[in-house]
Protein backbone atom coordinates (compact mmCIF):
# COMPACT_ATOMS: atom_id res chain seq x y z
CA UNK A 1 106.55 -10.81 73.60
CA UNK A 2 103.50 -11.50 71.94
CA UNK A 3 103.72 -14.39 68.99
CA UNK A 4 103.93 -12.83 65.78
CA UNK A 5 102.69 -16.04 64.28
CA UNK A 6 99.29 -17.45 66.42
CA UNK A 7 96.29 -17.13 65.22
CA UNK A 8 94.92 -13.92 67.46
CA UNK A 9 97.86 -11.84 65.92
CA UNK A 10 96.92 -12.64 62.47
CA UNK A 11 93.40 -12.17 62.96
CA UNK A 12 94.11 -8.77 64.34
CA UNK A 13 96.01 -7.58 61.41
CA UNK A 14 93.48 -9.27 59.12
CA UNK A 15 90.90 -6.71 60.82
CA UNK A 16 92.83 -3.38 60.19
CA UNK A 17 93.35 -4.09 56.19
CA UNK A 18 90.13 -5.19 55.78
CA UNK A 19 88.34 -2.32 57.17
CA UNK A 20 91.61 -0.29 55.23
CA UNK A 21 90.30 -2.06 51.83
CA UNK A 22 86.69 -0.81 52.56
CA UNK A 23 87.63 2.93 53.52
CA UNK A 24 90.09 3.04 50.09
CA UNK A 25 87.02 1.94 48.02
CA UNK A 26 84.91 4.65 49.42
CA UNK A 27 87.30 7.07 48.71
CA UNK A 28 88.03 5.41 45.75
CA UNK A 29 91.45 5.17 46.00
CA UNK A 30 91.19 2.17 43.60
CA UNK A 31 95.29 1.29 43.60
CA UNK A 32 95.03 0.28 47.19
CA UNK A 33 92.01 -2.00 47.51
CA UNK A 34 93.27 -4.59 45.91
CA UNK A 35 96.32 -4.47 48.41
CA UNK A 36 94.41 -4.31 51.27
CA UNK A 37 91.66 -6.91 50.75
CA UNK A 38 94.49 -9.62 49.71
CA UNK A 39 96.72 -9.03 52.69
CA UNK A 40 93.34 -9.17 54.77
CA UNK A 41 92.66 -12.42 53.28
CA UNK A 42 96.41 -13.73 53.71
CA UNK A 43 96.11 -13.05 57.28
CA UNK A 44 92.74 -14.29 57.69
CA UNK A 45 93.97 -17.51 55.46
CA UNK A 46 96.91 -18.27 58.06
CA UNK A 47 95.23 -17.49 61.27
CA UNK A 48 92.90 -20.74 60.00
CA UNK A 49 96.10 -22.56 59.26
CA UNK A 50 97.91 -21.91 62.26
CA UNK A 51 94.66 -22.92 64.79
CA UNK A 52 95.43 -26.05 63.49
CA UNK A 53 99.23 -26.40 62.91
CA UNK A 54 102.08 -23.56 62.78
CA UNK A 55 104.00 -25.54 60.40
CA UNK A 56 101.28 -24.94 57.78
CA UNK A 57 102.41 -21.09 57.66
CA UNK A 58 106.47 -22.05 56.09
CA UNK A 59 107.03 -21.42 52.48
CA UNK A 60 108.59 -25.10 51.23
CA UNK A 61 111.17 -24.16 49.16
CA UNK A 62 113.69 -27.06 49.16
CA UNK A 63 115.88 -28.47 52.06
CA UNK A 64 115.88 -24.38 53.16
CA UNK A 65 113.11 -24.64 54.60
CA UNK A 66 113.63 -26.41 57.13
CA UNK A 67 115.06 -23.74 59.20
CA UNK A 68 111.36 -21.90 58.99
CA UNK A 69 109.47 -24.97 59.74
CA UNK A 70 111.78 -25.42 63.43
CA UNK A 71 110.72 -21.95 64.05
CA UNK A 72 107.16 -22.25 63.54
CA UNK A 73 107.24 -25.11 65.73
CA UNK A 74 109.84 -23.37 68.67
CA UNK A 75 111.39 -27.03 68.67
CA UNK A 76 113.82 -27.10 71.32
CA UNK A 77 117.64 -27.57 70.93
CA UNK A 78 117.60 -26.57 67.24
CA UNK A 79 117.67 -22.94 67.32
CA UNK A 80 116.20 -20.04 66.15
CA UNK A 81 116.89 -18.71 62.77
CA UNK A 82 117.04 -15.48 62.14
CA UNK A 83 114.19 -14.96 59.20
CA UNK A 84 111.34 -17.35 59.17
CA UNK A 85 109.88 -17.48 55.99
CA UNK A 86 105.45 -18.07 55.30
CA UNK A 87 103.38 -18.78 52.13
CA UNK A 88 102.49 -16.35 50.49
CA UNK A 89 98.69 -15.05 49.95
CA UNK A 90 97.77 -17.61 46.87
CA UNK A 91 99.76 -20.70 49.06
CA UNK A 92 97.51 -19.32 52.26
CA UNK A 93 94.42 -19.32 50.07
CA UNK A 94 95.23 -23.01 48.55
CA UNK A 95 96.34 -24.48 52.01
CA UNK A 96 93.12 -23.14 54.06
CA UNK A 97 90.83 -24.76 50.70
CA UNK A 98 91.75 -27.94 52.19
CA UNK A 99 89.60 -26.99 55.54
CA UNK A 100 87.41 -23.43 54.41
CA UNK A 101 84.25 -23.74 51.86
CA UNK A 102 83.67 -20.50 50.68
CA UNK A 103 81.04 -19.43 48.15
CA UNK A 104 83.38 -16.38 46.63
CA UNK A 105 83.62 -16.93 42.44
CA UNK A 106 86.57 -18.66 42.23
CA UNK A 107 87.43 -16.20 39.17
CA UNK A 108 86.89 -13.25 40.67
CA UNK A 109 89.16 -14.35 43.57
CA UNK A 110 91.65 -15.16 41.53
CA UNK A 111 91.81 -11.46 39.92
CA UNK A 112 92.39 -10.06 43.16
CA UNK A 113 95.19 -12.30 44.36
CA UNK A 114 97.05 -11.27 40.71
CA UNK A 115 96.02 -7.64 41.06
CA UNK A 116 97.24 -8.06 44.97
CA UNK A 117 100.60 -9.37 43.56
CA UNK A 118 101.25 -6.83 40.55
CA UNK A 119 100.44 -9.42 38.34
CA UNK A 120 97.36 -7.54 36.45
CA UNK A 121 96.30 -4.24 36.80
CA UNK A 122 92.29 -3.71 36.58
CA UNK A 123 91.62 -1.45 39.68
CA UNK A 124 90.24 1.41 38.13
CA UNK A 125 87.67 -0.46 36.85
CA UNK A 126 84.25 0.03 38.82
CA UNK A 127 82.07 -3.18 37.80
CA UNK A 128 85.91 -4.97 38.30
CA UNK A 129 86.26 -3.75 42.08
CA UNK A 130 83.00 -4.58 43.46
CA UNK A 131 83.13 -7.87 41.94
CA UNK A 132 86.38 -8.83 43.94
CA UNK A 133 85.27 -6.73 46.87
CA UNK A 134 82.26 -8.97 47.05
CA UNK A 135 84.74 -12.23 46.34
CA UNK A 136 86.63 -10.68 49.36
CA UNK A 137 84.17 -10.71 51.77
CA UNK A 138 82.61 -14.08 51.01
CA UNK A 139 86.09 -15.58 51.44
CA UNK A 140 86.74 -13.55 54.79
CA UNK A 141 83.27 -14.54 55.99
CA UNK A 142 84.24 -18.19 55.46
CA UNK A 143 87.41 -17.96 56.82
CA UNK A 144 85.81 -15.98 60.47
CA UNK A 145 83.25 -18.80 60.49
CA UNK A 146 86.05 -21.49 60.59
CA UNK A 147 87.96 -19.36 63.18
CA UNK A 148 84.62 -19.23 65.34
CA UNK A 149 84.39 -15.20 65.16
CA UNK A 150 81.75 -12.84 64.92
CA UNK A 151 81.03 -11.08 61.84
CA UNK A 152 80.43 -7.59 63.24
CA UNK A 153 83.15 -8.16 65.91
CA UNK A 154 85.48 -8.42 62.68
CA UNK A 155 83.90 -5.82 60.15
CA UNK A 156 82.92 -3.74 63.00
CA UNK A 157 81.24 -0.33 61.98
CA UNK A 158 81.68 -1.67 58.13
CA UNK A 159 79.33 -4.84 58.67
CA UNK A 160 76.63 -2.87 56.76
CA UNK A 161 78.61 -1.95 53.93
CA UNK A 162 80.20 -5.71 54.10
CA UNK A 163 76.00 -6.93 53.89
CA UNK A 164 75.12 -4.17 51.27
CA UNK A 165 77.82 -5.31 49.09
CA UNK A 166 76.82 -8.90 49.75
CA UNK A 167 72.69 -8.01 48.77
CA UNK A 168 73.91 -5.88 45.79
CA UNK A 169 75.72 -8.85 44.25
CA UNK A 170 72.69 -11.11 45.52
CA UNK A 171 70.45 -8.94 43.46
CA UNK A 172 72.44 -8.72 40.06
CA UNK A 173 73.32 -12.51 40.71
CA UNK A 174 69.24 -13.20 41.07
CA UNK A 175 68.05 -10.99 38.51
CA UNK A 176 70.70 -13.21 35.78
CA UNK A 177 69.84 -16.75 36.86
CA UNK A 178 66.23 -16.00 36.77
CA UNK A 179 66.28 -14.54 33.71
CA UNK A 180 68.49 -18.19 32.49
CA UNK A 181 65.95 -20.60 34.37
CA UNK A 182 62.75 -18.07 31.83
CA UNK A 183 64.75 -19.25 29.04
CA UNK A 184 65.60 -22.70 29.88
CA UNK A 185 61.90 -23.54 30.88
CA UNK A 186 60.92 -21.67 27.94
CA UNK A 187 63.13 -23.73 25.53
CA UNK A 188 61.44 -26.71 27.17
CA UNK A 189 58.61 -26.43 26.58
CA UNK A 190 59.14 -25.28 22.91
CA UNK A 191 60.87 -28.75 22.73
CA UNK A 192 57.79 -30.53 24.24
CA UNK A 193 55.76 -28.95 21.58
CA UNK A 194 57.44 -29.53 18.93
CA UNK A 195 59.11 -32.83 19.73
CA UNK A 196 56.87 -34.65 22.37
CA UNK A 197 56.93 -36.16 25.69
CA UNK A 198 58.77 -39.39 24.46
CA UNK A 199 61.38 -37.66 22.87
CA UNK A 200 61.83 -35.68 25.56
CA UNK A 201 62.02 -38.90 27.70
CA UNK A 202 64.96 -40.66 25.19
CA UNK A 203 66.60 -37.19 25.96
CA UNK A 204 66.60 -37.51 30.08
CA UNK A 205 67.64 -41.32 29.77
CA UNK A 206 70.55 -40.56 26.82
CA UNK A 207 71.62 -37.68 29.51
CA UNK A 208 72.64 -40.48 32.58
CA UNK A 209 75.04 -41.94 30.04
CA UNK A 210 77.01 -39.46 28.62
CA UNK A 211 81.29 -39.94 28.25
CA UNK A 212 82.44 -37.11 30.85
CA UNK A 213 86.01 -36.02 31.62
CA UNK A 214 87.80 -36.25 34.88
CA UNK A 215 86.80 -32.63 36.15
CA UNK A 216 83.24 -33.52 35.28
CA UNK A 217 80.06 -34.40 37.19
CA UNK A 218 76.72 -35.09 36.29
CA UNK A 219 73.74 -33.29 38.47
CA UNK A 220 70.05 -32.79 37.91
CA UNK A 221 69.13 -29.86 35.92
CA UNK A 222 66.95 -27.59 38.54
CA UNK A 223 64.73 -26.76 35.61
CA UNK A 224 63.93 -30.19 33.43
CA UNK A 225 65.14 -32.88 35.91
CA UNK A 226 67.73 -34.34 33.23
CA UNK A 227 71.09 -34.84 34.05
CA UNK A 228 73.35 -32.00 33.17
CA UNK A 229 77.00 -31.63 33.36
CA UNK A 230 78.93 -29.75 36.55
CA UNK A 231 82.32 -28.91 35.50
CA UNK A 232 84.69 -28.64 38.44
CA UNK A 233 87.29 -29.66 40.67
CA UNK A 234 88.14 -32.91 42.72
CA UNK A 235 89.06 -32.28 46.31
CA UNK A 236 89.84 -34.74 49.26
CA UNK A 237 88.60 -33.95 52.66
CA UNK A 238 90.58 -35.77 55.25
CA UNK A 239 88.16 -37.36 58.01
CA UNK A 240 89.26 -39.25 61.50
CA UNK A 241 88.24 -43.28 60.49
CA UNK A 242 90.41 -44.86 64.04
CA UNK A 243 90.71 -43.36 67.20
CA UNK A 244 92.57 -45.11 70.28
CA UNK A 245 90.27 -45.88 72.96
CA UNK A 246 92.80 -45.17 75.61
CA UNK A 247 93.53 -41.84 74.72
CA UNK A 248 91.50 -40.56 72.56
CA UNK A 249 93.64 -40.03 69.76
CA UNK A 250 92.98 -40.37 66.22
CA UNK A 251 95.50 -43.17 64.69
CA UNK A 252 94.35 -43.55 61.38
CA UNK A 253 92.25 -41.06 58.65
CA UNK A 254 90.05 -41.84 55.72
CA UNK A 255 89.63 -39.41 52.52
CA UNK A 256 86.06 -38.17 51.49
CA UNK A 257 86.17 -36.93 47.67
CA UNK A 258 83.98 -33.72 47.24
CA UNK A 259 83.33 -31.85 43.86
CA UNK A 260 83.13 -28.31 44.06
CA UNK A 261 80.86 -27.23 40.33
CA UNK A 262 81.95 -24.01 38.58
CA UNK A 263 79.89 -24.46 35.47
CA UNK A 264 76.83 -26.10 34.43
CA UNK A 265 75.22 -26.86 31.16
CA UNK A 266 72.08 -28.88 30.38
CA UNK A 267 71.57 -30.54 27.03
CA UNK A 268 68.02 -31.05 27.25
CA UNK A 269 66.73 -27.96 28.33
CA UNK A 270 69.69 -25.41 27.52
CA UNK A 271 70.23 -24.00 30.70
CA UNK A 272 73.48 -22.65 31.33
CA UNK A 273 75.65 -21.20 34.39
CA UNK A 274 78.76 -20.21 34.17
CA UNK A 275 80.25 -19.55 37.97
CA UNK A 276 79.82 -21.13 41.33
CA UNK A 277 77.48 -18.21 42.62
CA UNK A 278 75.18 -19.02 40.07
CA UNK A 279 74.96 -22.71 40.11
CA UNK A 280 74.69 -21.44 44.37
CA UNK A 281 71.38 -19.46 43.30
CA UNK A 282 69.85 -22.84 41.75
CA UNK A 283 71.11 -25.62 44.06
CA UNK A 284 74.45 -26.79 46.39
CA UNK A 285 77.77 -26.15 44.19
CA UNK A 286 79.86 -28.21 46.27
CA UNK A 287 78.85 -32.12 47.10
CA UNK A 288 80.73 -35.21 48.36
CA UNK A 289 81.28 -38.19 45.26
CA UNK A 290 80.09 -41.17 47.72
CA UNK A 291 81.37 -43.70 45.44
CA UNK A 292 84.40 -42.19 44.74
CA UNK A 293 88.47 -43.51 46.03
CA UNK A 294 90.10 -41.06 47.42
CA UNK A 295 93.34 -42.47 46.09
CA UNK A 296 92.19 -41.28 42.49
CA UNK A 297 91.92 -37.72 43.44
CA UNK A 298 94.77 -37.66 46.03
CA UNK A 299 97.90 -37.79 43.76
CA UNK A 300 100.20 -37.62 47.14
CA UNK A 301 99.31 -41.01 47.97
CA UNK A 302 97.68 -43.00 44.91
CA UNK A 303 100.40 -45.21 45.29
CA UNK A 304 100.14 -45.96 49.46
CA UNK A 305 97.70 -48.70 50.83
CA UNK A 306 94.74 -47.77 52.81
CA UNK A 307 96.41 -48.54 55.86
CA UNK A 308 99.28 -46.67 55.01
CA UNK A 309 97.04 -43.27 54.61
CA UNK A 310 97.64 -42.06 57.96
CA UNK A 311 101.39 -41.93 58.59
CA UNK A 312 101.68 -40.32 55.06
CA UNK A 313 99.05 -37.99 56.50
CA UNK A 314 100.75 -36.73 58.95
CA UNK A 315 103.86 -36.15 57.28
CA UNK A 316 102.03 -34.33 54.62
CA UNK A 317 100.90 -31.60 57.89
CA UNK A 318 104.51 -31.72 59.19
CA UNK A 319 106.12 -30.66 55.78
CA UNK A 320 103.46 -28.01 55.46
């Protein structure tokens, strides 16, 4: 019997909702888009978690689970038992983050995963749908890129519906930002008239030093070259750092912090953007803090030694 939980048999469920989500929302059944597109994304989410470990699929609910995590694993000698319960679409989502990059609004995917659950209901909203239908396919193309499979293998006859959504949002999306980067350049060089070069200059230097808070970033502003502030979130991205000669194995990991910028505000020049896809259209959202412990970001293991990293590491992936 085939395995209900490997990664072909989620991928190949993930297929027939998503193409499901797209035929409801040109029919315009609006009630069942939502449904679709998140259980295609759940799917999609925990194919890329079990390619790299089944015991990333069980739901950790207390000492309970347990019984789902020997399943996942078929460990011999401890039995089967007879329900084996996974995350759910937001703990798929949140686990994969760890590995998948995706470019979807991080807002937008979030009202889909609450309309998916019951939590809100917003479907018969037009402008409301084809902003999470376009979340949904950035975050399924991201998650088929870290599976290794083809786009049109996956959309199939949808793939130009998939790319028309994709270039409608691209348009709108341009269309915004370049009307913010007008302003912004206009509003400098208002400020250059009416204040001066050296003013200007105090401005750019003042800008390097400014107090931020811990989910802030400072990045150059694509339109005066000052330092504006990113507002984000922290992430760690666990890297191999020791591998035994002999056989090849990795025996220790390092941490690499990364900041992934969902706003962006400039003091000097005014500009303002106020999602990830629009800080995308003006420069890279998401880029690694060299300087940066990964023990600050890491709460897990702020406490362990450096050396220590690894064996926590790997019972972090056993427990999940």
């Amino acid at each position: 019997m085939a395995d209900p939980f490997s990664p072909d048999a989620f991928y190949g469920s993930a297929g027939e909702f998503a193409l499901s989500a797209l035929e409801a929302h040109h029919a315009g059944n609006h009630r069942r888009v939502p449904l679709d597109a998140g259980t295609a994304l759940e799917h999609l989410a925990k194919a890329c978690l079990a390619r790299r470990s089944p015991a990333l699929l069980a739901e950790l609910k207390g000492e309970s689970s347990i019984g789902s995590v020997i399943g996942l694993l078929r460990i011999e000698g401890a039995g089967v038992p007879a329900i084996v319960r996974t995350v759910g679409l937001s703990g798929a989502l949140e686990r994969a983050g760890r590995f998948v990059r995706s470019k979807a609004a991080k807002d937008d995917l979030g009202i889909l995963v609450d309309m998916r659950n019951g939590i809100v209901h917003a479907a018969e909203g037009a402008e409301v749908e084809e902003r999470i239908l376009a979340a949904f396919v950035q975050q399924a193309d991201a998650l088929l890129a870290d599976l290794g499979r083809d786009r049109e293998d996956f959309w199939g006859g949808q793939l130009p519906v998939v790319d028309a959504l994709l270039k409608d949002v691209g348009d709108k999306l341009a269309h915004r930002v370049e009307v913010r980067l007008a302003a912004a350049t206009a509003m400098l060089e208002r400020r250059k008239a009416a204040e001066g070069d050296a003013v200007l200059s105090v401005l750019r230097a003042v800008s390097e030093s400014v107090s931020l808070t811990t989910s802030q970033r400072l990045h150059r502003c694509p339109v005066c070259e000052s330092f504006g502030i990113a507002t984000g979130d922290h992430g760690v991205e666990w890297v191999p750092a020791d591998w035994d000669k002999d056989t090849g194995q990795v025996t220790n990991v390092g941490g690499e912090v990364w900041f992934t910028a969902q706003a962006f505000r400039c003091r000097v020049c005014g500009l303002h953007l106020d999602s990830q896809a629009e800080i995308d259209a003006c420069f890279d959202p998401v880029w690694e803090i060299e300087d940066a412990d990964w023990r600050d970001y890491e709460a897990d293991y702020a406490d362990c030694a450096e050396d220590d990293a690894y064996e926590h590491w790997r019972e972090d992936m056993h427990e999940r």
